[in-house]
PDB file of N, CA and C in Angstrom:
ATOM      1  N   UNK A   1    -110.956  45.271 -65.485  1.00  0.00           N
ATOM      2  CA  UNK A   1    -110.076  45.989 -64.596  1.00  0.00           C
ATOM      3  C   UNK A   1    -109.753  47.385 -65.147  1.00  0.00           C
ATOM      4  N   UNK A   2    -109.355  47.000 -66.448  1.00  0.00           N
ATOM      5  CA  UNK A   2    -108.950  48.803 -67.097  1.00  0.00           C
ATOM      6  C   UNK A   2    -110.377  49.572 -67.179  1.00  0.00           C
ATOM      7  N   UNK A   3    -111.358  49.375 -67.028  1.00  0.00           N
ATOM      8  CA  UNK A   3    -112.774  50.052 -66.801  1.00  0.00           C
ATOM      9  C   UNK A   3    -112.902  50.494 -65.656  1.00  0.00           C
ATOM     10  N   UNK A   4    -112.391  50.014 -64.416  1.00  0.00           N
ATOM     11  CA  UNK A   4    -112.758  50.232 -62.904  1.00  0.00           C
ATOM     12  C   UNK A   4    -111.723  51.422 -62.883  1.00  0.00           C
ATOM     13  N   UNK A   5    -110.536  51.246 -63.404  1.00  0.00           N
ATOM     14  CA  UNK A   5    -109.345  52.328 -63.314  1.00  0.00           C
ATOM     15  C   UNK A   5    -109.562  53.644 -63.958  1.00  0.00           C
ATOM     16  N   UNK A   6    -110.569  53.453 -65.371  1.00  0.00           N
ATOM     17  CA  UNK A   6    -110.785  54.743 -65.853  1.00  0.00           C
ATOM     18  C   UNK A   6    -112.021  55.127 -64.924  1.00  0.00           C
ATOM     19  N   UNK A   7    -113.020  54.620 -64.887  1.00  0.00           N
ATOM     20  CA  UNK A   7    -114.103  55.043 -63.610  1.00  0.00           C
ATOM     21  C   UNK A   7    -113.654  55.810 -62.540  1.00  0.00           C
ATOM     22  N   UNK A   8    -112.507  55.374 -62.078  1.00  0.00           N
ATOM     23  CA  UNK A   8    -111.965  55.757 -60.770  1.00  0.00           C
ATOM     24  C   UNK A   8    -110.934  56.914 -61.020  1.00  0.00           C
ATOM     25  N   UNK A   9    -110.376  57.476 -62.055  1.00  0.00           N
ATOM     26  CA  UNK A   9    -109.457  58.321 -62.211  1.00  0.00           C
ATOM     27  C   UNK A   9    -110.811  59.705 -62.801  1.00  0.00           C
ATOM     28  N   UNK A  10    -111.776  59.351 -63.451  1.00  0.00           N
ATOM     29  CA  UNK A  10    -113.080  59.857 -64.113  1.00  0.00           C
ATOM     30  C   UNK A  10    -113.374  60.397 -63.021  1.00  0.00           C
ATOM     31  N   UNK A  11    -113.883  59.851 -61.942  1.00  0.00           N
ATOM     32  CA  UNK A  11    -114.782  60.093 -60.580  1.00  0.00           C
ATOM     33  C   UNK A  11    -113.722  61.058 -59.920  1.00  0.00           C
ATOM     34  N   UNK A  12    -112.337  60.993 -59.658  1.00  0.00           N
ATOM     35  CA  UNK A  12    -111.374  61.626 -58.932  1.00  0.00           C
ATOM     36  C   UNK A  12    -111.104  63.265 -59.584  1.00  0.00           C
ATOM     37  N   UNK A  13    -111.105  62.867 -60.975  1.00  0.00           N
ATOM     38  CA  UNK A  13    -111.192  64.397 -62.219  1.00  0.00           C
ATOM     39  C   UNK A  13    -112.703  65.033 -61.609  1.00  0.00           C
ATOM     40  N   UNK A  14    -113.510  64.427 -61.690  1.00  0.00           N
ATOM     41  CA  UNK A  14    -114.852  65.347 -61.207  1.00  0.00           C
ATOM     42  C   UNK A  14    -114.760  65.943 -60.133  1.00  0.00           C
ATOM     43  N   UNK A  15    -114.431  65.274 -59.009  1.00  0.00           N
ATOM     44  CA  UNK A  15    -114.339  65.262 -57.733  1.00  0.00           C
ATOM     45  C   UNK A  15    -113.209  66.795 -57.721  1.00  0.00           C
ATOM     46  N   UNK A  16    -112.511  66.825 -57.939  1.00  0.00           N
ATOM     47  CA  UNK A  16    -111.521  67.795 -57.905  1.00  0.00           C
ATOM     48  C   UNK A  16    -111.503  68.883 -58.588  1.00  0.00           C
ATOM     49  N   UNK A  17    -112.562  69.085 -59.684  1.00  0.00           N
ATOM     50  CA  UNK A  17    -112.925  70.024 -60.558  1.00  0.00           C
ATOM     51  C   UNK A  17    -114.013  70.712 -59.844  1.00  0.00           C
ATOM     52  N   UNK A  18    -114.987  69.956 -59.429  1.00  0.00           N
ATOM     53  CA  UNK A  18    -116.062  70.838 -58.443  1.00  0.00           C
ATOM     54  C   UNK A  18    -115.480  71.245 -57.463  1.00  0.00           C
ATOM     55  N   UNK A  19    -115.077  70.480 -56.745  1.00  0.00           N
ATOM     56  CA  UNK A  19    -113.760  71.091 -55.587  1.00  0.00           C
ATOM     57  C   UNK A  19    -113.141  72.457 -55.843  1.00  0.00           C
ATOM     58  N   UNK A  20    -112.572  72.691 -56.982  1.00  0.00           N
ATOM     59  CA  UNK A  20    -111.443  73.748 -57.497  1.00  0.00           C
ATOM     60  C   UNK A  20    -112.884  74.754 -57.568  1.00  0.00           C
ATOM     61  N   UNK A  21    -113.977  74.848 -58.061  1.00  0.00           N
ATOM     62  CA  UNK A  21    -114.636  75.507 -58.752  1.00  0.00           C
ATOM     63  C   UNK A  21    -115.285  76.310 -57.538  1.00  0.00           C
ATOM     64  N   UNK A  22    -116.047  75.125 -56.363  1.00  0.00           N
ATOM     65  CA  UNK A  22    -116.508  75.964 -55.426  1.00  0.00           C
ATOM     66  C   UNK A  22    -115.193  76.432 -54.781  1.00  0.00           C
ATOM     67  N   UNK A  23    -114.218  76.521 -54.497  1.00  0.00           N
ATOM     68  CA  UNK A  23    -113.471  77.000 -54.115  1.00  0.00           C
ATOM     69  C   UNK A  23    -112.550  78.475 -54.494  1.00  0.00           C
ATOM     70  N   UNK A  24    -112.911  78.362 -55.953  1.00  0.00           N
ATOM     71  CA  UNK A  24    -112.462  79.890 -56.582  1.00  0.00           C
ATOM     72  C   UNK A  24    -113.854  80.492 -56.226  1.00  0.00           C
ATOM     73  N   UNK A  25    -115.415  79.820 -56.305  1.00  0.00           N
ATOM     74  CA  UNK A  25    -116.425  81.285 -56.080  1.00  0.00           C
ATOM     75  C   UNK A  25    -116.513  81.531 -55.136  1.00  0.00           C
ATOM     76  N   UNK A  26    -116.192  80.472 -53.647  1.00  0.00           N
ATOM     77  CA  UNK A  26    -115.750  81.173 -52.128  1.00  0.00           C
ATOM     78  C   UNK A  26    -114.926  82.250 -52.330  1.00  0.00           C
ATOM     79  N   UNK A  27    -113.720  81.922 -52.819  1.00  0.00           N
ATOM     80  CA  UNK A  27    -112.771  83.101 -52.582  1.00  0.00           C
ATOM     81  C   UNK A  27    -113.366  83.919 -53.127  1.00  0.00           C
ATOM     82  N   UNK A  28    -113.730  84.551 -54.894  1.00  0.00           N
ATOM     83  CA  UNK A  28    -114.139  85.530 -55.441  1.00  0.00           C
ATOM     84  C   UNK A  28    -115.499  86.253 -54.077  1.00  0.00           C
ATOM     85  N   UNK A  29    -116.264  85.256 -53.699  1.00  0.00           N
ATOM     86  CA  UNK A  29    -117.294  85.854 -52.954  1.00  0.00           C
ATOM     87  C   UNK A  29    -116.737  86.684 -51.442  1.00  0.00           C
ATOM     88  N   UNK A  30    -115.735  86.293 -50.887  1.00  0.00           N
ATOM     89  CA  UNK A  30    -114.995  87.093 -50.081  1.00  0.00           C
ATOM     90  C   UNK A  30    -114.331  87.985 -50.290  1.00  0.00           C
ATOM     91  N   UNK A  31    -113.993  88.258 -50.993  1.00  0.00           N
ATOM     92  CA  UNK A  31    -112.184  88.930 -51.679  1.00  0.00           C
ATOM     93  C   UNK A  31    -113.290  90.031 -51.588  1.00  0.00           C
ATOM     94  N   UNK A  32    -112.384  91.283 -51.420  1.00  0.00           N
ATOM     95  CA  UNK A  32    -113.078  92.474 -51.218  1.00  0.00           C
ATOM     96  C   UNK A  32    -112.943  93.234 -53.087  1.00  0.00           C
ATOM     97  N   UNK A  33    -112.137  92.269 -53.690  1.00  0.00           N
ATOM     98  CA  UNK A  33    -111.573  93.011 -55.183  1.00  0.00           C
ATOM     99  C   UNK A  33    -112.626  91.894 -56.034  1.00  0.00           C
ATOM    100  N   UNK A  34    -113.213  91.145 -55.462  1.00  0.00           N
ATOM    101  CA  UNK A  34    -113.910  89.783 -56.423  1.00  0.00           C
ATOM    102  C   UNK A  34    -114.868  90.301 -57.690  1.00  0.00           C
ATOM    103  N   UNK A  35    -114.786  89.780 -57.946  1.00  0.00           N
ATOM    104  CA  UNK A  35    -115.959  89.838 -59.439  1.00  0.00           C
ATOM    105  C   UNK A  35    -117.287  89.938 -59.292  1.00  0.00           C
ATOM    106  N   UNK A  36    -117.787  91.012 -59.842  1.00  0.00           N
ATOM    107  CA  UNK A  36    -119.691  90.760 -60.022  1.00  0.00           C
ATOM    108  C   UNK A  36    -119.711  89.803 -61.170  1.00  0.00           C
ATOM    109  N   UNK A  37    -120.294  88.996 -60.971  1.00  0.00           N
ATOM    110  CA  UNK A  37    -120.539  87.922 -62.092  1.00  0.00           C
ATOM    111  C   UNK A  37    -121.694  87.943 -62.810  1.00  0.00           C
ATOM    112  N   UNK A  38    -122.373  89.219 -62.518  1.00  0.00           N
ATOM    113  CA  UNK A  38    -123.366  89.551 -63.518  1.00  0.00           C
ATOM    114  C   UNK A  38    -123.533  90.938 -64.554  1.00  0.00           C
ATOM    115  N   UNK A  39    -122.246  91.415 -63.584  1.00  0.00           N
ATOM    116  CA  UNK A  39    -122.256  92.642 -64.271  1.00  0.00           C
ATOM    117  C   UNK A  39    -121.318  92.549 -65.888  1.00  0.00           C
ATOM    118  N   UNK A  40    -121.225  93.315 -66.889  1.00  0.00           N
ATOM    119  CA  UNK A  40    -120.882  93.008 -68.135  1.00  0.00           C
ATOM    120  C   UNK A  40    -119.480  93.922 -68.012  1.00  0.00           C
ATOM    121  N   UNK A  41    -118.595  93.238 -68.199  1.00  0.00           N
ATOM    122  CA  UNK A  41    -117.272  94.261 -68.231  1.00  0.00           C
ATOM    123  C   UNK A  41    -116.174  94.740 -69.267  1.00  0.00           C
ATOM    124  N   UNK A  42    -117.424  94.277 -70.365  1.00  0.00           N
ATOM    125  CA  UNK A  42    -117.312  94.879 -71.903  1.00  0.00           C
ATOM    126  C   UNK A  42    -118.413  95.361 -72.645  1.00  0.00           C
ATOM    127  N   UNK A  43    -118.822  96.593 -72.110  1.00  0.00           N
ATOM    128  CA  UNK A  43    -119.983  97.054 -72.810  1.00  0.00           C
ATOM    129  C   UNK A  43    -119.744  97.435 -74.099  1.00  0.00           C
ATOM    130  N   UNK A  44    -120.712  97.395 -75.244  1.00  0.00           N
ATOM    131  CA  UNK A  44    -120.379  97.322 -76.164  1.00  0.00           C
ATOM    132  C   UNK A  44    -120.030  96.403 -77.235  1.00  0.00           C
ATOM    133  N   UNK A  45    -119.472  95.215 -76.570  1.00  0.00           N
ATOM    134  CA  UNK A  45    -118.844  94.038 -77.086  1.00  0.00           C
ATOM    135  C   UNK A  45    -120.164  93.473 -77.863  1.00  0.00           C
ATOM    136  N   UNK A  46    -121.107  93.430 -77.447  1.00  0.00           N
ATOM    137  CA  UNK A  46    -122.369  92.580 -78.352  1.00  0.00           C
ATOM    138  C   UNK A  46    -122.713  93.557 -79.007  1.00  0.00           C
ATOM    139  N   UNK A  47    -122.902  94.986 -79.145  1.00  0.00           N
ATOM    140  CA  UNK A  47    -122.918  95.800 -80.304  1.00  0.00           C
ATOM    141  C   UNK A  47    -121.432  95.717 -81.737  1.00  0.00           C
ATOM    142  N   UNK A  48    -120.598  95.529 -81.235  1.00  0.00           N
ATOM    143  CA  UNK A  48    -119.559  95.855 -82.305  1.00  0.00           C
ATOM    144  C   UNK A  48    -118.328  95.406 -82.020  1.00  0.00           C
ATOM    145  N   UNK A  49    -117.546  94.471 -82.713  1.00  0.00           N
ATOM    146  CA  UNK A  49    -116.555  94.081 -82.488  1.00  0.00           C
ATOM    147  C   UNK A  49    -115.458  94.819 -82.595  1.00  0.00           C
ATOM    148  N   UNK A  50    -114.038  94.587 -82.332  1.00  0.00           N
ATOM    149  CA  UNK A  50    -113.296  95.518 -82.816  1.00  0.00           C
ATOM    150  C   UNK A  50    -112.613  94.975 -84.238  1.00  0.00           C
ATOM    151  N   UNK A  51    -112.776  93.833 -84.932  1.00  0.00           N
ATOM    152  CA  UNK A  51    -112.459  93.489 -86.060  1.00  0.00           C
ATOM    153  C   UNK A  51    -113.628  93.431 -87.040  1.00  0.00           C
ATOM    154  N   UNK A  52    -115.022  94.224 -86.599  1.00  0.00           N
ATOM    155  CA  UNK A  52    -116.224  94.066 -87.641  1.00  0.00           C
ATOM    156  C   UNK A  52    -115.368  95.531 -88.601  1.00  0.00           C
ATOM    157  N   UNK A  53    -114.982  96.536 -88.553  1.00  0.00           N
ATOM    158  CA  UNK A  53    -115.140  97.700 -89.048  1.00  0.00           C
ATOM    159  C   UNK A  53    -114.070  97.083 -90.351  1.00  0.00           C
ATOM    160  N   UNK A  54    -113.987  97.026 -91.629  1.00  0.00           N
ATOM    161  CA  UNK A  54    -112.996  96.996 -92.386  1.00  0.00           C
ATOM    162  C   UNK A  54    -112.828  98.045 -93.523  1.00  0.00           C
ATOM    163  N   UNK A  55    -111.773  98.445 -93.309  1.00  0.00           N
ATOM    164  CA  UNK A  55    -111.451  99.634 -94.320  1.00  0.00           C
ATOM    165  C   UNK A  55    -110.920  98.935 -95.450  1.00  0.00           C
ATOM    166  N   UNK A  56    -111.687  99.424 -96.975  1.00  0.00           N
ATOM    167  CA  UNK A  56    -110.873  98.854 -97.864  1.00  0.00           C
ATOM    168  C   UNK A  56    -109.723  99.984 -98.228  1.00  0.00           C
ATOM    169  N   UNK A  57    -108.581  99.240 -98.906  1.00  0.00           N
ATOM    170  CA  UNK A  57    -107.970  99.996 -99.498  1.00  0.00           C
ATOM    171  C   UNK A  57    -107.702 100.173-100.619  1.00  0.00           C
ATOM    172  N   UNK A  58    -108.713  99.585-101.831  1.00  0.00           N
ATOM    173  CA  UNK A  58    -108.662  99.573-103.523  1.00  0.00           C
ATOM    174  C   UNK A  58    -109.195 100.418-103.606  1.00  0.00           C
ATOM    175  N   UNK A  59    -108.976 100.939-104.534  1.00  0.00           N
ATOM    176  CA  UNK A  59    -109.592 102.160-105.266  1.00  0.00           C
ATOM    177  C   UNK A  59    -110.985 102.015-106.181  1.00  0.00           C
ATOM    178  N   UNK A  60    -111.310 102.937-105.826  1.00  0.00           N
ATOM    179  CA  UNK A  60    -112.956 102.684-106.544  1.00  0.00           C
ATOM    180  C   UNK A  60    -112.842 102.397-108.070  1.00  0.00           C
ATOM    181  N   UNK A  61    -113.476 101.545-108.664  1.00  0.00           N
ATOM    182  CA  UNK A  61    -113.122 101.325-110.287  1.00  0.00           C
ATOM    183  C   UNK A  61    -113.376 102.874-110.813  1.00  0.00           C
ATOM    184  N   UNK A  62    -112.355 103.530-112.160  1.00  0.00           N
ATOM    185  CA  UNK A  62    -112.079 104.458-112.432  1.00  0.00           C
ATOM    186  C   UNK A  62    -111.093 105.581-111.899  1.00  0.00           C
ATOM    187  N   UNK A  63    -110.674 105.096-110.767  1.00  0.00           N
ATOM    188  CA  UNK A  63    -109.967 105.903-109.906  1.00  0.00           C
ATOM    189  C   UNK A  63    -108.830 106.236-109.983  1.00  0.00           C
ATOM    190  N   UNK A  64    -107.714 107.119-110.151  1.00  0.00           N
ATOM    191  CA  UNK A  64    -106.460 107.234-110.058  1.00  0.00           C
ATOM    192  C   UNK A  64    -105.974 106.486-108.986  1.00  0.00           C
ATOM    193  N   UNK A  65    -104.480 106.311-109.059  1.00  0.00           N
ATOM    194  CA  UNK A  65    -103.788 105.792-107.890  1.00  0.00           C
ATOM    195  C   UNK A  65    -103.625 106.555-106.849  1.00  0.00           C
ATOM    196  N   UNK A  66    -103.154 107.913-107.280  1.00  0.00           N
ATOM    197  CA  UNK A  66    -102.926 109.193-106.740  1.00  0.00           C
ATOM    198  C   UNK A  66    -104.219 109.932-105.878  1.00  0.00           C
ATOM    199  N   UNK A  67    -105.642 109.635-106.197  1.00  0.00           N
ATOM    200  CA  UNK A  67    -106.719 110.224-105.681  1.00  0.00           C
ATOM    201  C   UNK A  67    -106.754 109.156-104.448  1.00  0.00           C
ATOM    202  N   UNK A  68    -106.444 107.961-104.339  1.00  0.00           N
ATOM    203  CA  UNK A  68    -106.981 107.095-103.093  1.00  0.00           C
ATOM    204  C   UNK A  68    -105.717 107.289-102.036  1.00  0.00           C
ATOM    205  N   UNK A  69    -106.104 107.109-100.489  1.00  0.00           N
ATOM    206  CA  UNK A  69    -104.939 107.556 -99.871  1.00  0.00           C
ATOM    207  C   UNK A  69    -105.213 106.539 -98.619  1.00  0.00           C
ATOM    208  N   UNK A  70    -105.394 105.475 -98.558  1.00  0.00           N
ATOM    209  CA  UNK A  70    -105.464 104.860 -97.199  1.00  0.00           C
ATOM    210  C   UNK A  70    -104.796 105.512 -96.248  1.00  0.00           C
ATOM    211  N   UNK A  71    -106.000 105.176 -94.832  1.00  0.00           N
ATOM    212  CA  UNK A  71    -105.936 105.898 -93.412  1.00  0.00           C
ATOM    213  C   UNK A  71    -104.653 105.162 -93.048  1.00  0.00           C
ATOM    214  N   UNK A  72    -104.124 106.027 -92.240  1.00  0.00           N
ATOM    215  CA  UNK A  72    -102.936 105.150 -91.374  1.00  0.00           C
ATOM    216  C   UNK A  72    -103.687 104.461 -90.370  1.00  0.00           C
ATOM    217  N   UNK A  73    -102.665 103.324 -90.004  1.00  0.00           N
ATOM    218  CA  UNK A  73    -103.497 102.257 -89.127  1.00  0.00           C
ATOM    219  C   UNK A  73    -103.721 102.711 -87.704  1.00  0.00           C
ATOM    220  N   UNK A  74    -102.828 103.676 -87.242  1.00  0.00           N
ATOM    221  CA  UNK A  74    -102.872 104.654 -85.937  1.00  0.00           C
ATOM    222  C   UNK A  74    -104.866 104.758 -86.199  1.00  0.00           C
ATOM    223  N   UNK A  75    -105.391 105.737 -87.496  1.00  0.00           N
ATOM    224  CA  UNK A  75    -106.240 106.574 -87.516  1.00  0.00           C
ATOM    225  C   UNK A  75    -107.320 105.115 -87.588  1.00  0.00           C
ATOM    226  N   UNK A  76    -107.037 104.326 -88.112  1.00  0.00           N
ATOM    227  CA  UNK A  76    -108.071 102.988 -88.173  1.00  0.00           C
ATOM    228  C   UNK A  76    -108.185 102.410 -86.893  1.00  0.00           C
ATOM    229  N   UNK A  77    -107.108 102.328 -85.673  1.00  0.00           N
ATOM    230  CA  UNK A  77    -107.467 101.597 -84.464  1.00  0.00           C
ATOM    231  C   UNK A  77    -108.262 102.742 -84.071  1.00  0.00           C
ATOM    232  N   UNK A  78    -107.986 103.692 -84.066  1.00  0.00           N
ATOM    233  CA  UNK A  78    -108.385 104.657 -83.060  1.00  0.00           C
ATOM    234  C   UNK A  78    -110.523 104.833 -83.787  1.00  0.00           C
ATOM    235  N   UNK A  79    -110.496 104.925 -84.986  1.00  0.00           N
ATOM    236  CA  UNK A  79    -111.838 104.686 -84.947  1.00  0.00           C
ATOM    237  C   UNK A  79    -112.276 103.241 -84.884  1.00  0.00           C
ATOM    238  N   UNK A  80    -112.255 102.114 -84.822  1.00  0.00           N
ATOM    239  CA  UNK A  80    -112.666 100.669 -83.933  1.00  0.00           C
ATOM    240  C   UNK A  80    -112.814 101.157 -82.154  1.00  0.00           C
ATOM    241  N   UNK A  81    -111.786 101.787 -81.905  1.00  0.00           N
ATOM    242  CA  UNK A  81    -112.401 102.186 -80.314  1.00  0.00           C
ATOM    243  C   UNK A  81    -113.163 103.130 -79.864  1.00  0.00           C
ATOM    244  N   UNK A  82    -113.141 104.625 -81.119  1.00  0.00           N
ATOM    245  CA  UNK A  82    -114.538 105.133 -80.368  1.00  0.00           C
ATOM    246  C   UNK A  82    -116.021 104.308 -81.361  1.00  0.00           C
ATOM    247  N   UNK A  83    -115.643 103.478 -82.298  1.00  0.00           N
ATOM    248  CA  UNK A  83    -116.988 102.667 -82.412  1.00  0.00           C
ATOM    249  C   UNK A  83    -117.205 101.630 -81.172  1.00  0.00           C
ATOM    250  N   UNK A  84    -116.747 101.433 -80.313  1.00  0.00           N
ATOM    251  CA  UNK A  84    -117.165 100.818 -79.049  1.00  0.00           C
ATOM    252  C   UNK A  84    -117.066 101.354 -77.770  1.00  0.00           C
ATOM    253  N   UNK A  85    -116.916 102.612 -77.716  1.00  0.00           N
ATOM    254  CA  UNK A  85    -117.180 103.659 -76.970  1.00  0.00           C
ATOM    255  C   UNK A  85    -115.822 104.110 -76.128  1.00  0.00           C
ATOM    256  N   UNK A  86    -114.559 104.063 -76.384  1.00  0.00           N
ATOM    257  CA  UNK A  86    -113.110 104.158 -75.800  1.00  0.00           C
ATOM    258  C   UNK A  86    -112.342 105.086 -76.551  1.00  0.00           C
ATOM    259  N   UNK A  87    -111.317 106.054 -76.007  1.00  0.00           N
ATOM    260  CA  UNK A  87    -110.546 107.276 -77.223  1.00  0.00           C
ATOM    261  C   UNK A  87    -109.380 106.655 -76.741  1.00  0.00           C
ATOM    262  N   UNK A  88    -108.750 106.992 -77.657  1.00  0.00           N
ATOM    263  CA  UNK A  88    -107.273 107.084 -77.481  1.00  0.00           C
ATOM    264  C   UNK A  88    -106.515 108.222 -76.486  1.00  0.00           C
ATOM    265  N   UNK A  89    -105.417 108.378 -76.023  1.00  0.00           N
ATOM    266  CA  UNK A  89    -105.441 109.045 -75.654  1.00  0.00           C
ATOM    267  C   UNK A  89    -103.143 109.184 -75.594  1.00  0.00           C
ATOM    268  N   UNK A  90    -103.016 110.162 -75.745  1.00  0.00           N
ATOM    269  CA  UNK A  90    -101.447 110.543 -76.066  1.00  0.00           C
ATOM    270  C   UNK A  90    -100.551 110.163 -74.361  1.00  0.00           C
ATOM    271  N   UNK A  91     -99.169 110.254 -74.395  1.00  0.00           N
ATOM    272  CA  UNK A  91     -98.857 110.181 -73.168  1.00  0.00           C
ATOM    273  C   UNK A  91     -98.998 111.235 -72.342  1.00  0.00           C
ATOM    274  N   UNK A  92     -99.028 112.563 -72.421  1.00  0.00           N
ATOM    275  CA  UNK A  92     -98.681 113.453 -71.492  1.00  0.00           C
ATOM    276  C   UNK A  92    -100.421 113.152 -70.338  1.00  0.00           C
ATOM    277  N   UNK A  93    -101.352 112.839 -71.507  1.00  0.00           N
ATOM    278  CA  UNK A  93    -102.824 112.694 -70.887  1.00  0.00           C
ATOM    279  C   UNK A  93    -103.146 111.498 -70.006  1.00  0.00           C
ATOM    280  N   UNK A  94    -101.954 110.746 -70.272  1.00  0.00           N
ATOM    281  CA  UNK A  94    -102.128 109.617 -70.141  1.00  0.00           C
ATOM    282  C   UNK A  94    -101.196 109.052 -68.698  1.00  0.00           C
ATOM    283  N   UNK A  95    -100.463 110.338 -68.674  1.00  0.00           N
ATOM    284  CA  UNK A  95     -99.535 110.424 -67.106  1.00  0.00           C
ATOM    285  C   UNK A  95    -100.518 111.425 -65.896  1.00  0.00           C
ATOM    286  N   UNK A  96    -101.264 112.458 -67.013  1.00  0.00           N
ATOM    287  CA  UNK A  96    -102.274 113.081 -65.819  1.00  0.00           C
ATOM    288  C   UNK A  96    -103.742 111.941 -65.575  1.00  0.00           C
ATOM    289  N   UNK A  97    -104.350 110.996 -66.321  1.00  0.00           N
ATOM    290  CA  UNK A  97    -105.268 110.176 -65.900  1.00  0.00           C
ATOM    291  C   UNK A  97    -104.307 109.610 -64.839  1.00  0.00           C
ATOM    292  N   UNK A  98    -103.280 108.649 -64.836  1.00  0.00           N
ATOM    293  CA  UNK A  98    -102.617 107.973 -64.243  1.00  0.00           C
ATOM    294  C   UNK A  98    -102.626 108.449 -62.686  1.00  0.00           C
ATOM    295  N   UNK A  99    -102.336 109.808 -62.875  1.00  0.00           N
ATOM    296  CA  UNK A  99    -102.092 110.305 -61.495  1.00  0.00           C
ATOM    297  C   UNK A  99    -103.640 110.771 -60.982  1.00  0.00           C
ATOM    298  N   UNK A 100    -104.560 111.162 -61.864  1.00  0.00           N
ATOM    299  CA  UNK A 100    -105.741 111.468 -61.112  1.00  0.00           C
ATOM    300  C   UNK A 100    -106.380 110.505 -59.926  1.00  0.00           C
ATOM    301  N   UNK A 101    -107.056 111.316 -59.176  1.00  0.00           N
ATOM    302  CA  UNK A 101    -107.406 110.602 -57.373  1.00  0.00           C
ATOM    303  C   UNK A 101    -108.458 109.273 -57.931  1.00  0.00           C
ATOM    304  N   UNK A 102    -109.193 109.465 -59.577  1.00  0.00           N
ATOM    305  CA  UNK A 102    -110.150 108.656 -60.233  1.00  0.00           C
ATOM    306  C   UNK A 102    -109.796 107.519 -60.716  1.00  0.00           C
ATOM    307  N   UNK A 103    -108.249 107.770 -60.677  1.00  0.00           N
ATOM    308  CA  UNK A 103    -107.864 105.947 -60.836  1.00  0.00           C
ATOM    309  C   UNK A 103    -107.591 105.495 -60.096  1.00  0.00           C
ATOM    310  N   UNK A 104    -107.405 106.191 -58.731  1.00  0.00           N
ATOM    311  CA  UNK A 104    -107.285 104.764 -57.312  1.00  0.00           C
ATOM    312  C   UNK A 104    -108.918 104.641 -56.786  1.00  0.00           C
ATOM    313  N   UNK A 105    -109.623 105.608 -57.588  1.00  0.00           N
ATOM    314  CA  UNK A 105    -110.945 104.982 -57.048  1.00  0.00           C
ATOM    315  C   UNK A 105    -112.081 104.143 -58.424  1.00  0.00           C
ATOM    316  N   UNK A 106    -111.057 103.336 -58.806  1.00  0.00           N
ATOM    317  CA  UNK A 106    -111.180 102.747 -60.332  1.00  0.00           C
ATOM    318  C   UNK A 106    -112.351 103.451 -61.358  1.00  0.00           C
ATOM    319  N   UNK A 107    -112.130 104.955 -61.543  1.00  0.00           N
ATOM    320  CA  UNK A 107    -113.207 104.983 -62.029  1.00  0.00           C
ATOM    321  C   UNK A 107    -112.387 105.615 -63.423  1.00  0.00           C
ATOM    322  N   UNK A 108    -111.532 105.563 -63.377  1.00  0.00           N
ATOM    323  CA  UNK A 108    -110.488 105.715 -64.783  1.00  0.00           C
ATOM    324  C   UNK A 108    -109.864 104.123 -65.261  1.00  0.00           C
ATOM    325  N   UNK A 109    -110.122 103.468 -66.120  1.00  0.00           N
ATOM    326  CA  UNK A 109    -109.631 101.880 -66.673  1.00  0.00           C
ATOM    327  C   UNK A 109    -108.629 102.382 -67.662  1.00  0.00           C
ATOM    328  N   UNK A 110    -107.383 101.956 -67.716  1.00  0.00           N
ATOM    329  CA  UNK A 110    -106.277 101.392 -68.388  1.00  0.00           C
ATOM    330  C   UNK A 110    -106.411 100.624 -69.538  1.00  0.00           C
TER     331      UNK A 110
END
């Protein structure tokens, strides 16, 4: 009996998972905002991670304390993103992208 019950709760989980599934790629396939599901919407990502780059911060053997100066971490994110092709960018630049006509025609990303 407890075999027929897991069978039957098993079969009902499937049943409702394919259900859910064709039912989100109907919608995505209508929706005028839906997803290309082939297109890649992290280029770059299989070239370079953003946690491959590591800066050390010891000093080379022989070195003064005073000669080594670790980057600030501002200057370390900001090179991880143009190693994957993205700049930083300050606020005042960042209120004129905002308002440009190129981000209601998504061709400026956030």
């Amino acid at each position: 009996m407890r075999k027929s019950v897991a069978k039957s709760v098993l079969a009902e989980s499937v049943i409702v998972a394919l259900g859910g599934a064709i039912l989100a790629f109907a919608a995505n396939e209508v929706s005028p905002r839906g997803l290309v599901l082939a297109r890649n919407y992290f280029p770059g990502s299989s070239q370079k991670r953003l946690g491959a780059t590591l800066v050390s911060t010891q000093p080379p053997p022989g070195a003064g304390l005073s000669q080594v100066i670790p980057p600030a971490p501002t200057e370390v994110l900001a090179a991880r993103l143009r190693a994957i092709g993205l700049q930083v960018v300050d606020s005042n630049q960042m209120t004129q992208l905002f308002r440009d006509p190129r981000y209601e025609q998504e061709q400026v990303v956030f």
